[in-house]
PDB file of N, CA and C in Angstrom:
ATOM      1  N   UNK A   1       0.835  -1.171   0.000  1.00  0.00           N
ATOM      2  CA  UNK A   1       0.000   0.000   0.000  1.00  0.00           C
ATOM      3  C   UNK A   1       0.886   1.242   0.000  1.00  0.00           C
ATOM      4  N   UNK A   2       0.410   2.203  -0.470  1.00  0.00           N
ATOM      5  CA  UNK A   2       1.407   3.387  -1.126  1.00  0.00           C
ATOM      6  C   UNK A   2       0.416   4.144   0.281  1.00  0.00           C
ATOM      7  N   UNK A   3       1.597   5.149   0.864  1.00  0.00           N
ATOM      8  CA  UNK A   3       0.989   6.212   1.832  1.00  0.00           C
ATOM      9  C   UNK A   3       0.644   7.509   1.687  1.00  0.00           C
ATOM     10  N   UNK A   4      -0.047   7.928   1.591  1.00  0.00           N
ATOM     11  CA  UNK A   4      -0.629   9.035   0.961  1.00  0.00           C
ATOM     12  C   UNK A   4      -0.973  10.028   1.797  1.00  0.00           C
ATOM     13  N   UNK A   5      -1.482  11.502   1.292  1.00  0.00           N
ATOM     14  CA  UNK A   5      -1.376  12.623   2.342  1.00  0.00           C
ATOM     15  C   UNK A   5      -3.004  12.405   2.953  1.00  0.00           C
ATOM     16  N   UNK A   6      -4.118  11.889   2.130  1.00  0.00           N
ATOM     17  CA  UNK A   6      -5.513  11.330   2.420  1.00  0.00           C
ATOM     18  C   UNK A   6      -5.264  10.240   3.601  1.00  0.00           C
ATOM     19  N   UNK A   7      -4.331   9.618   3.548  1.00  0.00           N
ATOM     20  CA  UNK A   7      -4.542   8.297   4.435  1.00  0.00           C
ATOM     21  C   UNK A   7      -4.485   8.734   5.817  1.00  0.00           C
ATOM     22  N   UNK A   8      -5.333   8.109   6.394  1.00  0.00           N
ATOM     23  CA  UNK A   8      -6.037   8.217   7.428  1.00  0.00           C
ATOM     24  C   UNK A   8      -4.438   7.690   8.331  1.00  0.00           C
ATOM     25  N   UNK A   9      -4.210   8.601   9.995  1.00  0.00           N
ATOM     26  CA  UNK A   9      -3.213   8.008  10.626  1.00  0.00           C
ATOM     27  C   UNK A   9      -3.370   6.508  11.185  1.00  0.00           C
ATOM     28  N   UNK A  10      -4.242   6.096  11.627  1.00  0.00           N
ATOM     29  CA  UNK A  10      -4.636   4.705  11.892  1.00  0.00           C
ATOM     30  C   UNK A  10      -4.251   3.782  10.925  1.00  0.00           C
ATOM     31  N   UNK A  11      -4.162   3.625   9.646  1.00  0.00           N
ATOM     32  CA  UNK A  11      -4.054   3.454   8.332  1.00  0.00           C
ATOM     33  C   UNK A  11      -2.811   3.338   8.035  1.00  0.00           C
ATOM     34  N   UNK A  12      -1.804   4.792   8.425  1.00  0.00           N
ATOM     35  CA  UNK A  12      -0.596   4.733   8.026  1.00  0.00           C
ATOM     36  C   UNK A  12       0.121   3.978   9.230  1.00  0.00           C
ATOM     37  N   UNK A  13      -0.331   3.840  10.317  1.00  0.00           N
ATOM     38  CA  UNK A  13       0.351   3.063  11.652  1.00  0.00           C
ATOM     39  C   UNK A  13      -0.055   1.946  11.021  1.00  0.00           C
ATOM     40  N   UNK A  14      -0.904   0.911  10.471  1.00  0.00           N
ATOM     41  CA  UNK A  14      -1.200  -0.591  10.286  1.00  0.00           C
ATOM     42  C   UNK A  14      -0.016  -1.076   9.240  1.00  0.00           C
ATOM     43  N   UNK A  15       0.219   0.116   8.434  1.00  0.00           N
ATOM     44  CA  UNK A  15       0.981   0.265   7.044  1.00  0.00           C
ATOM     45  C   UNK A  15       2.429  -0.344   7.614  1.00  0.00           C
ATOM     46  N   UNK A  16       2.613   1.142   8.388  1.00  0.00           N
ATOM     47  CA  UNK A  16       3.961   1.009   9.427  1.00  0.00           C
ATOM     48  C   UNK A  16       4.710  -0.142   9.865  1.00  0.00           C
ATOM     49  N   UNK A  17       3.508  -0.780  10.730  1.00  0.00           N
ATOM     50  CA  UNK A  17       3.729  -2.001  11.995  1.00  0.00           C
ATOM     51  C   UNK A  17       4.040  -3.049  10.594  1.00  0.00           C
ATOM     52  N   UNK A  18       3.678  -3.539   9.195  1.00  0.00           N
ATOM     53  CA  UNK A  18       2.886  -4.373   8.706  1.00  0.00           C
ATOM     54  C   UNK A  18       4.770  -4.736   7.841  1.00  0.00           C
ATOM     55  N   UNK A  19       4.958  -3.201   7.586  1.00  0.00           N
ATOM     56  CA  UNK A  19       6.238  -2.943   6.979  1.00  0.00           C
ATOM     57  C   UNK A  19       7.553  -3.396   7.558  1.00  0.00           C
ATOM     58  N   UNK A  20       7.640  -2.959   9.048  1.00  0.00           N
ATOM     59  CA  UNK A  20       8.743  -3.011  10.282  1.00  0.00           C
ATOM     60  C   UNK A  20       8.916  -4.594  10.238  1.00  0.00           C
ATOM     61  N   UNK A  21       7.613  -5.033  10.348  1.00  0.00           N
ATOM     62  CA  UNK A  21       7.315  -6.329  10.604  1.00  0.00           C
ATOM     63  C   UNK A  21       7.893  -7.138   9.262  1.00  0.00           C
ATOM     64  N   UNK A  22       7.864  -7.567   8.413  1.00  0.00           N
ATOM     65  CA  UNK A  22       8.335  -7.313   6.798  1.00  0.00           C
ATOM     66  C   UNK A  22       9.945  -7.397   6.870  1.00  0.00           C
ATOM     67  N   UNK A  23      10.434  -6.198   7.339  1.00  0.00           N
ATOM     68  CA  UNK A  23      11.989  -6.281   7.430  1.00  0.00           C
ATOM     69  C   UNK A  23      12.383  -6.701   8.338  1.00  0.00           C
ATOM     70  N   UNK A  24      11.607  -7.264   9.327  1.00  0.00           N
ATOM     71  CA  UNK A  24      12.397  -7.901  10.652  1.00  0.00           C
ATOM     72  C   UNK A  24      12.388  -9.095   9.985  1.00  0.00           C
ATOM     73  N   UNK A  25      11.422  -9.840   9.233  1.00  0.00           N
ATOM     74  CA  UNK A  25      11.464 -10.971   8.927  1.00  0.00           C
ATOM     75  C   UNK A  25      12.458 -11.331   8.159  1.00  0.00           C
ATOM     76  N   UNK A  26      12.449 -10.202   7.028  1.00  0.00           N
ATOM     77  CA  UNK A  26      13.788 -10.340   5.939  1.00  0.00           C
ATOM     78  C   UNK A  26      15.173 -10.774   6.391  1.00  0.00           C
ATOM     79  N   UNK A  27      15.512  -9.599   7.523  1.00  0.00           N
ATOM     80  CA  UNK A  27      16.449  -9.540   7.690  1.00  0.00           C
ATOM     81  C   UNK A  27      16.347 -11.386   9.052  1.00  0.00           C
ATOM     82  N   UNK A  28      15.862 -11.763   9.498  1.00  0.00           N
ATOM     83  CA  UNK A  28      15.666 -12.863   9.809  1.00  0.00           C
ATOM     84  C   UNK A  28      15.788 -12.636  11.621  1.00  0.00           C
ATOM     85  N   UNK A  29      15.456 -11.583  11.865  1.00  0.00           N
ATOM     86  CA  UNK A  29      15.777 -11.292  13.637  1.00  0.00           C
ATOM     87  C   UNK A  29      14.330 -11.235  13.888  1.00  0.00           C
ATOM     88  N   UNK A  30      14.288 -11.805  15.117  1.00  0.00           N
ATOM     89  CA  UNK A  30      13.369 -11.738  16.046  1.00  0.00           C
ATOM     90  C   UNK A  30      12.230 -11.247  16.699  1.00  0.00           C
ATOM     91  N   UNK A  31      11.500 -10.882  16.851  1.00  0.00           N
ATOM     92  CA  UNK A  31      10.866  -9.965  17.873  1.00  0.00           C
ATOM     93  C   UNK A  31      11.287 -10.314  19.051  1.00  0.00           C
ATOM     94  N   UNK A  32      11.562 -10.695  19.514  1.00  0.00           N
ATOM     95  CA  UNK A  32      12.398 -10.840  20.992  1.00  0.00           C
ATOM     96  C   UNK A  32      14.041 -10.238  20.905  1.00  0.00           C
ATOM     97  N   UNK A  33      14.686 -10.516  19.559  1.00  0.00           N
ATOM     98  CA  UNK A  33      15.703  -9.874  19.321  1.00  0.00           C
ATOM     99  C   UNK A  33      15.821  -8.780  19.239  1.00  0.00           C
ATOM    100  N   UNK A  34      14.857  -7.929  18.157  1.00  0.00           N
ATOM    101  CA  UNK A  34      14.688  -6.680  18.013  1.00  0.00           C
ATOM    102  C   UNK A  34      14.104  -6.360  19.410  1.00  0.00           C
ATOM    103  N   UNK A  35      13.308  -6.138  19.929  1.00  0.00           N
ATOM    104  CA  UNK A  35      13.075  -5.750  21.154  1.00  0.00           C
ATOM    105  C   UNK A  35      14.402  -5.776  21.882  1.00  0.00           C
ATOM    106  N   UNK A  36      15.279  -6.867  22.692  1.00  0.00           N
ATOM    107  CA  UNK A  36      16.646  -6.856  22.955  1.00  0.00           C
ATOM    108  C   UNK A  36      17.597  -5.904  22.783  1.00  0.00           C
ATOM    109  N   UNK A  37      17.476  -5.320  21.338  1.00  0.00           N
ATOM    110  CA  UNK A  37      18.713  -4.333  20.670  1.00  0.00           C
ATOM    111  C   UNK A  37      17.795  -2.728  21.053  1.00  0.00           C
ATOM    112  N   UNK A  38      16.476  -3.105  20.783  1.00  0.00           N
ATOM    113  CA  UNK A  38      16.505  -1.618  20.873  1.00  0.00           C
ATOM    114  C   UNK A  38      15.720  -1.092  22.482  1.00  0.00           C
ATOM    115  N   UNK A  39      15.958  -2.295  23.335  1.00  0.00           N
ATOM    116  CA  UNK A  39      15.545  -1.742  24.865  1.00  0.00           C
ATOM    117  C   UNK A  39      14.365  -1.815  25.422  1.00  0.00           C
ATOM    118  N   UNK A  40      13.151  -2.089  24.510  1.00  0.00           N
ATOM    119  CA  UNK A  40      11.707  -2.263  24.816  1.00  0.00           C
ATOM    120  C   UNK A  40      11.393  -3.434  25.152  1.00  0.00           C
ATOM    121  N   UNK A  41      10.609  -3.763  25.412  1.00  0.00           N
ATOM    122  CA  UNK A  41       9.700  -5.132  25.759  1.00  0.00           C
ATOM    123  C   UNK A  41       9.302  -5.673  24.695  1.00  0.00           C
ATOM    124  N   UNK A  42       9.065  -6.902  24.689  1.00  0.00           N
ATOM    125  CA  UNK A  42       8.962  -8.117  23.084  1.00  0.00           C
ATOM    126  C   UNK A  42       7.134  -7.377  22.846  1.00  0.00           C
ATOM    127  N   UNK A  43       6.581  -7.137  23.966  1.00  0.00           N
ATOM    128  CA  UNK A  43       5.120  -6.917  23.458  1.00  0.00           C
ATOM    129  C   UNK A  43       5.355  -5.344  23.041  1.00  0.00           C
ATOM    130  N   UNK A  44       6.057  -4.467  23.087  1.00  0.00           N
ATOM    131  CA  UNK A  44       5.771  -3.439  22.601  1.00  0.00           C
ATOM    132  C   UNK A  44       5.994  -3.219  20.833  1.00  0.00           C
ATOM    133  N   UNK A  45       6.914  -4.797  20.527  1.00  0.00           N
ATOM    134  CA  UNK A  45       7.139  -4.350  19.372  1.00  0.00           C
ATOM    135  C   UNK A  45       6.178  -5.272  18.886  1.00  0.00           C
ATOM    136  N   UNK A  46       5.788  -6.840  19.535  1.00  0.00           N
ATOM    137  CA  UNK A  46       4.149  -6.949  19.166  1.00  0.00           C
ATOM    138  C   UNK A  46       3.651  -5.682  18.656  1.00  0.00           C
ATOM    139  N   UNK A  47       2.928  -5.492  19.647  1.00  0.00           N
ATOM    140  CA  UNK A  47       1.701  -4.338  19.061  1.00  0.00           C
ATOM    141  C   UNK A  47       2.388  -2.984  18.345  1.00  0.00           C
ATOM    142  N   UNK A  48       3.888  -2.768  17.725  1.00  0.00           N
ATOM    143  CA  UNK A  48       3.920  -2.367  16.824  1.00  0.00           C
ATOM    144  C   UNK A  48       3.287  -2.679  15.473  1.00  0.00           C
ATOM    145  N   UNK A  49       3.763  -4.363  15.593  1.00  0.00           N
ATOM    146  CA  UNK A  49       3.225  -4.449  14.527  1.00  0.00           C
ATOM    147  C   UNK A  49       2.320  -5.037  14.181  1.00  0.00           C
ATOM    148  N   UNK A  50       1.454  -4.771  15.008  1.00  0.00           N
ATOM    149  CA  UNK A  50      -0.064  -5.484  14.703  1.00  0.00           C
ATOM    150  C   UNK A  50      -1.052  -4.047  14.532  1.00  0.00           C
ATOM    151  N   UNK A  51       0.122  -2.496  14.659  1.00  0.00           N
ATOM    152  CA  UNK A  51      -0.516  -1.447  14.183  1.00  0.00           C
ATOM    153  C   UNK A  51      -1.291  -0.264  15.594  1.00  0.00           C
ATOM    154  N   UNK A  52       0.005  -0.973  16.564  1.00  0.00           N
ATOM    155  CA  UNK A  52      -0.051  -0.371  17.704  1.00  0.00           C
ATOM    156  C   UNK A  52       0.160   1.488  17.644  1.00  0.00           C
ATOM    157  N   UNK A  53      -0.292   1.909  18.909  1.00  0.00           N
ATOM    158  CA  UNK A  53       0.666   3.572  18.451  1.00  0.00           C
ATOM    159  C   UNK A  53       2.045   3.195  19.349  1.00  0.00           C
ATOM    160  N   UNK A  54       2.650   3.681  18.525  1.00  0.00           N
ATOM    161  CA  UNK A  54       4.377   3.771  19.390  1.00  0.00           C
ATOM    162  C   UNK A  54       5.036   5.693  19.664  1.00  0.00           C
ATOM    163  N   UNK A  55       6.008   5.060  20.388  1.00  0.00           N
ATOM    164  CA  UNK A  55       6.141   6.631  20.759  1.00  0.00           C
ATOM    165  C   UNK A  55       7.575   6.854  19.752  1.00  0.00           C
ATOM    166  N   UNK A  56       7.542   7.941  19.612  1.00  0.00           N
ATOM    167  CA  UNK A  56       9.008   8.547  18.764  1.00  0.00           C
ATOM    168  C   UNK A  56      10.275   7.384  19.326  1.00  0.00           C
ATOM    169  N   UNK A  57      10.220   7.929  20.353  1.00  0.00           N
ATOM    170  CA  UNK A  57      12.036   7.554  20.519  1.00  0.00           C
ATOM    171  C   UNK A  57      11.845   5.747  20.410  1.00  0.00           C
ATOM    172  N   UNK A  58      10.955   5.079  20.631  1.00  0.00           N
ATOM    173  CA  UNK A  58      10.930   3.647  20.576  1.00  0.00           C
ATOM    174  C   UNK A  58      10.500   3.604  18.727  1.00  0.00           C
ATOM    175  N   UNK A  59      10.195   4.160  18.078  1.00  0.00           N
ATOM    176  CA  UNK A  59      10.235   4.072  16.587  1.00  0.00           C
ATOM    177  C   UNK A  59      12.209   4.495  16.268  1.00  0.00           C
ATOM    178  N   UNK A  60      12.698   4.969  16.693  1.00  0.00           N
ATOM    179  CA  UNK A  60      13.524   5.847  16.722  1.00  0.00           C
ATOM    180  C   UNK A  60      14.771   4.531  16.719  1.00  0.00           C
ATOM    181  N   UNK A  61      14.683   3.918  17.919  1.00  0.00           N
ATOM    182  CA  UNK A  61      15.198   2.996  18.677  1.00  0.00           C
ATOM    183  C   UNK A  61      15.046   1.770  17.585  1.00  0.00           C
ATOM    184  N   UNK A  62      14.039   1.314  16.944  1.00  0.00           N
ATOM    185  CA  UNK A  62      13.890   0.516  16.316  1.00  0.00           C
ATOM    186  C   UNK A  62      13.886   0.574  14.511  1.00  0.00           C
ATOM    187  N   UNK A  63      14.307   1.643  14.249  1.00  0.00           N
ATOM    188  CA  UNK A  63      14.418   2.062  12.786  1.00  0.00           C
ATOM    189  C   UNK A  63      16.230   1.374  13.492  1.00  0.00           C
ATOM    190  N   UNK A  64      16.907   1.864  14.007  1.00  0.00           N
ATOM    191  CA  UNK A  64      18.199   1.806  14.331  1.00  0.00           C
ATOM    192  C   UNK A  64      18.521   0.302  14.623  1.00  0.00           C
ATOM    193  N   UNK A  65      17.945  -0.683  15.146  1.00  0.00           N
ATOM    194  CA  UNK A  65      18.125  -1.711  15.168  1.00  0.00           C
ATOM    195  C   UNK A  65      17.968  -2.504  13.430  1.00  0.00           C
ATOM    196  N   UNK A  66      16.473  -1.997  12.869  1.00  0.00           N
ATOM    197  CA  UNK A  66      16.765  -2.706  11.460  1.00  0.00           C
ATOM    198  C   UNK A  66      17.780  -1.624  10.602  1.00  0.00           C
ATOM    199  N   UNK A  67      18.601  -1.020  10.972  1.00  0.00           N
ATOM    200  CA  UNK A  67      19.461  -0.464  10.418  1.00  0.00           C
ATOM    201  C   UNK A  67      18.766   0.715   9.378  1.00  0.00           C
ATOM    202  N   UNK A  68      18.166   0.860   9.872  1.00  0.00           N
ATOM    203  CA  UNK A  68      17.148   1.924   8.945  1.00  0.00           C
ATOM    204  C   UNK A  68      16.810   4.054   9.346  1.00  0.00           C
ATOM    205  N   UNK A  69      18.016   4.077  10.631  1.00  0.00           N
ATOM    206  CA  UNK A  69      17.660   5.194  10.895  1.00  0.00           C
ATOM    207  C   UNK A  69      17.851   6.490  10.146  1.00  0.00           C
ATOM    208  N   UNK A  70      18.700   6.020   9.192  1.00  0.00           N
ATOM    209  CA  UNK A  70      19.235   7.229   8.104  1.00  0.00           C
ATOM    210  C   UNK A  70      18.510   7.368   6.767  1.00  0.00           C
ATOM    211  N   UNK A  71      17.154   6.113   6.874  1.00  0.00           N
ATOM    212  CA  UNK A  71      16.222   6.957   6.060  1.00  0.00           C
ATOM    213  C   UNK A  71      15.228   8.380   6.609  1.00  0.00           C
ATOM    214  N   UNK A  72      15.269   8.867   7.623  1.00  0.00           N
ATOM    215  CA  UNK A  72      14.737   9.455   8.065  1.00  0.00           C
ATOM    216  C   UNK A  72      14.908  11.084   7.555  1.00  0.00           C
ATOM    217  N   UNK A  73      16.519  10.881   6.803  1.00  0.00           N
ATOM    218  CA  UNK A  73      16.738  12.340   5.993  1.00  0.00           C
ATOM    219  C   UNK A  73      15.450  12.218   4.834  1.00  0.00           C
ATOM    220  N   UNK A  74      14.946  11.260   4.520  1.00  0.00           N
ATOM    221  CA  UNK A  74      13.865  11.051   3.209  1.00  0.00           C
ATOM    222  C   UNK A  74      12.821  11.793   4.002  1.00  0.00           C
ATOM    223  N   UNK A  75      12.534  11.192   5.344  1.00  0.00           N
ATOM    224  CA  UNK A  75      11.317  11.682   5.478  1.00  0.00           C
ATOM    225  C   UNK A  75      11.093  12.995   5.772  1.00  0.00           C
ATOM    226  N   UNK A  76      12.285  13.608   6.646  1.00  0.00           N
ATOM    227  CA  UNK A  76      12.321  15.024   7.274  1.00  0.00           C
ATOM    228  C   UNK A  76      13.772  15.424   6.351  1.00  0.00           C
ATOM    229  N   UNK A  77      13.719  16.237   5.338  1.00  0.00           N
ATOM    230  CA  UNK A  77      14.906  16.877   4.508  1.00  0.00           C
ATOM    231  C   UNK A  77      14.876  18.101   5.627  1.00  0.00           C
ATOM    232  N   UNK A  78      16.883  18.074   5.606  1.00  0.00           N
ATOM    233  CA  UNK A  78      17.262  19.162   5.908  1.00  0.00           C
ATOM    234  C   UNK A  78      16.522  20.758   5.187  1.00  0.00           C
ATOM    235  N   UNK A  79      16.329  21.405   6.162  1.00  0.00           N
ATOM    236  CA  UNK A  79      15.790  22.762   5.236  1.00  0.00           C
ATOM    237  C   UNK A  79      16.881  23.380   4.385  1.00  0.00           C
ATOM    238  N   UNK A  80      16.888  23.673   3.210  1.00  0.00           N
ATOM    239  CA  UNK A  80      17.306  24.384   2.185  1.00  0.00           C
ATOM    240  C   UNK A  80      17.993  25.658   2.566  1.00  0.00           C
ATOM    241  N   UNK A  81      19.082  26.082   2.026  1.00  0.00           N
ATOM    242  CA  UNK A  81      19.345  27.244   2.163  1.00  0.00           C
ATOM    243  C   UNK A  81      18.866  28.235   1.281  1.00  0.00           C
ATOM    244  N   UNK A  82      18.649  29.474   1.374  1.00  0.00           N
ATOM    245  CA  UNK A  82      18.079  30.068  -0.055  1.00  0.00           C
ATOM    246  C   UNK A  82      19.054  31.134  -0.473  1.00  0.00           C
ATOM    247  N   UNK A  83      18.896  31.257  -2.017  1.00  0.00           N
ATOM    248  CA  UNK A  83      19.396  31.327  -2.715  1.00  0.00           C
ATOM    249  C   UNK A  83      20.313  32.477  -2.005  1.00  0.00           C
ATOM    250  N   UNK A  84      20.139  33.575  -1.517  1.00  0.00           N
ATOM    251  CA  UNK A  84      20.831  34.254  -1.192  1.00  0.00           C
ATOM    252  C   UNK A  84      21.505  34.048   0.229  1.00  0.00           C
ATOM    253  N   UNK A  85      21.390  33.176   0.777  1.00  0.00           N
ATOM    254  CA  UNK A  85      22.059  32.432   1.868  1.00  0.00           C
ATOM    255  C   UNK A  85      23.510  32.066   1.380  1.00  0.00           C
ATOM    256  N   UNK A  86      23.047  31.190  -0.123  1.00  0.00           N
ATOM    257  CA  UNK A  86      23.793  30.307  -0.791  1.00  0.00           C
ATOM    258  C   UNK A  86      25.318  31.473  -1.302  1.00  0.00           C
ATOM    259  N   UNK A  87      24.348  32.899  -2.302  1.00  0.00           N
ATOM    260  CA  UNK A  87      25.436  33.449  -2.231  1.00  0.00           C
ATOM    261  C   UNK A  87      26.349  34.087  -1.712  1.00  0.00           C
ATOM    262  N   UNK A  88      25.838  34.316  -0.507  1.00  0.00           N
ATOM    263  CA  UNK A  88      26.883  35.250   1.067  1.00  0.00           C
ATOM    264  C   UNK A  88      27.530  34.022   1.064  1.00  0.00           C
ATOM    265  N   UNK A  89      27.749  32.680   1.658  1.00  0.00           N
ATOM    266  CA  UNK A  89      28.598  31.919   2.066  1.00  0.00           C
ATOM    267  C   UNK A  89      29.560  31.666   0.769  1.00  0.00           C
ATOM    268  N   UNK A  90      29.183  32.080  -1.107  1.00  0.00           N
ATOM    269  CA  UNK A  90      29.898  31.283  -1.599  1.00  0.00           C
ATOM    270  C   UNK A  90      31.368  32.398  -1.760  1.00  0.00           C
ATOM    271  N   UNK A  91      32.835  32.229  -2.447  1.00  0.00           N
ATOM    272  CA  UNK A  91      33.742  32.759  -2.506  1.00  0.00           C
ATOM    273  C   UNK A  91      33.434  33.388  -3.407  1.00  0.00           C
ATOM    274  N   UNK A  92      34.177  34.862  -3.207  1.00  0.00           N
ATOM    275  CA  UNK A  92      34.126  35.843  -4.328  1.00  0.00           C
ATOM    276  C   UNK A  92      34.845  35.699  -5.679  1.00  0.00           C
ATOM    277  N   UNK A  93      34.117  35.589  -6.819  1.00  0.00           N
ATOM    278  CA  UNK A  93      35.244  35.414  -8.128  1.00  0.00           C
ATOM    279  C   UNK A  93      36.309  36.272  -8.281  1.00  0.00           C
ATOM    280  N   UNK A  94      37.304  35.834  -8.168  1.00  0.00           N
ATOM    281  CA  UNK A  94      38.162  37.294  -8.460  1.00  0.00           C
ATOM    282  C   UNK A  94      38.254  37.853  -9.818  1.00  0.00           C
ATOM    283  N   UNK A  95      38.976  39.185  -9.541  1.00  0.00           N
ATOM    284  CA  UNK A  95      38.836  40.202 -10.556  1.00  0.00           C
ATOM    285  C   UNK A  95      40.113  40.069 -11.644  1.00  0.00           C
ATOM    286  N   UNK A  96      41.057  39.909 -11.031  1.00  0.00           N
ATOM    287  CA  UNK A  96      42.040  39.882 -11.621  1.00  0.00           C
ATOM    288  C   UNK A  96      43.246  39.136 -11.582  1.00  0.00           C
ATOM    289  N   UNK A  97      44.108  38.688 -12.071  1.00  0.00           N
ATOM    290  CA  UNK A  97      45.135  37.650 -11.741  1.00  0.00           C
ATOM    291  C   UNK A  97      46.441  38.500 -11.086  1.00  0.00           C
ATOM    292  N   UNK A  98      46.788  37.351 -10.200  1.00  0.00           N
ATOM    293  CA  UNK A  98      48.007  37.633  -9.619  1.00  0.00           C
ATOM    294  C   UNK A  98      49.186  37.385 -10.568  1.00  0.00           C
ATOM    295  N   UNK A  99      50.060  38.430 -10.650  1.00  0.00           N
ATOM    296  CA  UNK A  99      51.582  37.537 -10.915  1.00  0.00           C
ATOM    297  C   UNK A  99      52.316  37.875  -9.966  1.00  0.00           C
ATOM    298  N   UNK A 100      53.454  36.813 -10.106  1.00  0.00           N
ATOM    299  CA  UNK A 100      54.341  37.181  -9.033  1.00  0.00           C
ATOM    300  C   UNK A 100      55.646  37.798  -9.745  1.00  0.00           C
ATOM    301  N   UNK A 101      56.089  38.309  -8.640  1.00  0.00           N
ATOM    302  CA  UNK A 101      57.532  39.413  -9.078  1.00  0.00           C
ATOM    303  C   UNK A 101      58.702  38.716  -9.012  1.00  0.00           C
ATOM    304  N   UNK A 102      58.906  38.730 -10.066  1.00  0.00           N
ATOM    305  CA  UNK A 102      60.596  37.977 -10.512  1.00  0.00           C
ATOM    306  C   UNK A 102      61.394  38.408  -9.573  1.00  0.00           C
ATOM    307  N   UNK A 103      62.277  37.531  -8.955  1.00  0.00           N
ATOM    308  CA  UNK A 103      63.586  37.937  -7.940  1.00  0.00           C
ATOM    309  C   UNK A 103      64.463  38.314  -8.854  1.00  0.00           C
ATOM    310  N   UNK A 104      64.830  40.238  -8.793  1.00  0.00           N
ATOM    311  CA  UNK A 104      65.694  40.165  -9.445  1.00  0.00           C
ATOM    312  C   UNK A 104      67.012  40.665  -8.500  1.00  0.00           C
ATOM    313  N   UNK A 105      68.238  40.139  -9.134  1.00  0.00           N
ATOM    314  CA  UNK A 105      69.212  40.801  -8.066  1.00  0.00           C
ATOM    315  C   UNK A 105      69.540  41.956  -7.480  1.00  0.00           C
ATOM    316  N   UNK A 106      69.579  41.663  -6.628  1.00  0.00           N
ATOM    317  CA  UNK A 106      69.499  42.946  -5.497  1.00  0.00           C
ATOM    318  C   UNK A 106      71.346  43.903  -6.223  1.00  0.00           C
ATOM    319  N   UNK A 107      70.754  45.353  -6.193  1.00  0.00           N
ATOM    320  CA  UNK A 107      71.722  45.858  -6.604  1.00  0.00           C
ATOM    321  C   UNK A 107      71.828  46.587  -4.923  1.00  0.00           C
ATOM    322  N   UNK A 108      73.383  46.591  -4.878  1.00  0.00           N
ATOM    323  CA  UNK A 108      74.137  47.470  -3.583  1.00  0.00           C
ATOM    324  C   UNK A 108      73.594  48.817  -4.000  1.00  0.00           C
ATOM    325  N   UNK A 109      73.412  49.442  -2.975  1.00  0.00           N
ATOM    326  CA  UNK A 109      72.853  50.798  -2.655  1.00  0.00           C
ATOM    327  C   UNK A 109      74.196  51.807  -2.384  1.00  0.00           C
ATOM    328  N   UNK A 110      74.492  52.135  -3.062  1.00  0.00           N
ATOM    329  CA  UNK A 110      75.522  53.560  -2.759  1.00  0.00           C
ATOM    330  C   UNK A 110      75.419  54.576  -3.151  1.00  0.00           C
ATOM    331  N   UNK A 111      75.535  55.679  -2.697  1.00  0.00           N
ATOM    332  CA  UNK A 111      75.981  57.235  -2.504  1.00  0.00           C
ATOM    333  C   UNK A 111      76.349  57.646  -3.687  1.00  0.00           C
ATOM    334  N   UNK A 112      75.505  58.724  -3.831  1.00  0.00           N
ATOM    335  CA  UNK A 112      75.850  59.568  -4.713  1.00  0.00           C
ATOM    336  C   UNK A 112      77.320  60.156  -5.196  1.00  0.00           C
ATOM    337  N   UNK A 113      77.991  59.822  -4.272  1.00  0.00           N
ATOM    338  CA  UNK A 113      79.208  60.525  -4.410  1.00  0.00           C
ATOM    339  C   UNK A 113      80.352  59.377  -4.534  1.00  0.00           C
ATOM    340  N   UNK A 114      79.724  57.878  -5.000  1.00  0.00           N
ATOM    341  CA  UNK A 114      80.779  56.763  -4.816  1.00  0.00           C
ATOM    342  C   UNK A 114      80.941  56.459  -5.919  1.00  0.00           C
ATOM    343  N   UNK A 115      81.340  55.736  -6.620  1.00  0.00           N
ATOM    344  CA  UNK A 115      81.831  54.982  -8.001  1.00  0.00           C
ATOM    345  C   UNK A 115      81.084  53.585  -7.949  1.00  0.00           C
TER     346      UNK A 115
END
């Protein structure tokens, strides 16, 4: 089932639990295991996934056990910088090129009145 902005939250939690449940199997761990790694009780991740409500940090806890916590940049994207954010931080093009000054030999400094 595809999750949609219509779908009802009850709906997207059955989706959730149905999914979690899905990759625990894949990956071939437990519900007693997963529970184990991520600190909860074997029935809390039951009634995850039978479409329980769970709280953040135990979703949190358990995206991290199926190794899944770094999809979460998908769900919540960093906010954008805008455009003129973008150009204050970027480096200024320069204008003109450097050269550098040939070492040339140093001539002795003497008096007007020396040879």
């Amino acid at each position: 089932m595809k999750i949609e902005n219509q779908t009802t939250p009850e709906t997207i939690i059955m989706e959730l639990g149905k999914r979690i449940a899905n990759l625990r199997i894949e990956q071939g761990i437990t519900q007693a295991q997963v529970a184990e790694r991520a600190g909860v009780a074997k029935r809390t991740i039951e009634r995850i996934e039978a479409g329980g409500d769970i709280q953040l940090t135990t979703l949190i806890r358990l995206l991290r056990v199926l190794d899944l916590a770094g999809h979460l940049n998908l769900l919540i994207p960093e906010a954008m910088s805008s455009p003129m954010e973008m150009l204050k931080h970027q480096a200024k093009p320069r204008k003109r090129a450097v050269t550098k000054k040939l070492n040339k030999p140093k001539k002795l400094w003497k008096w007007g009145d020396e040879q």
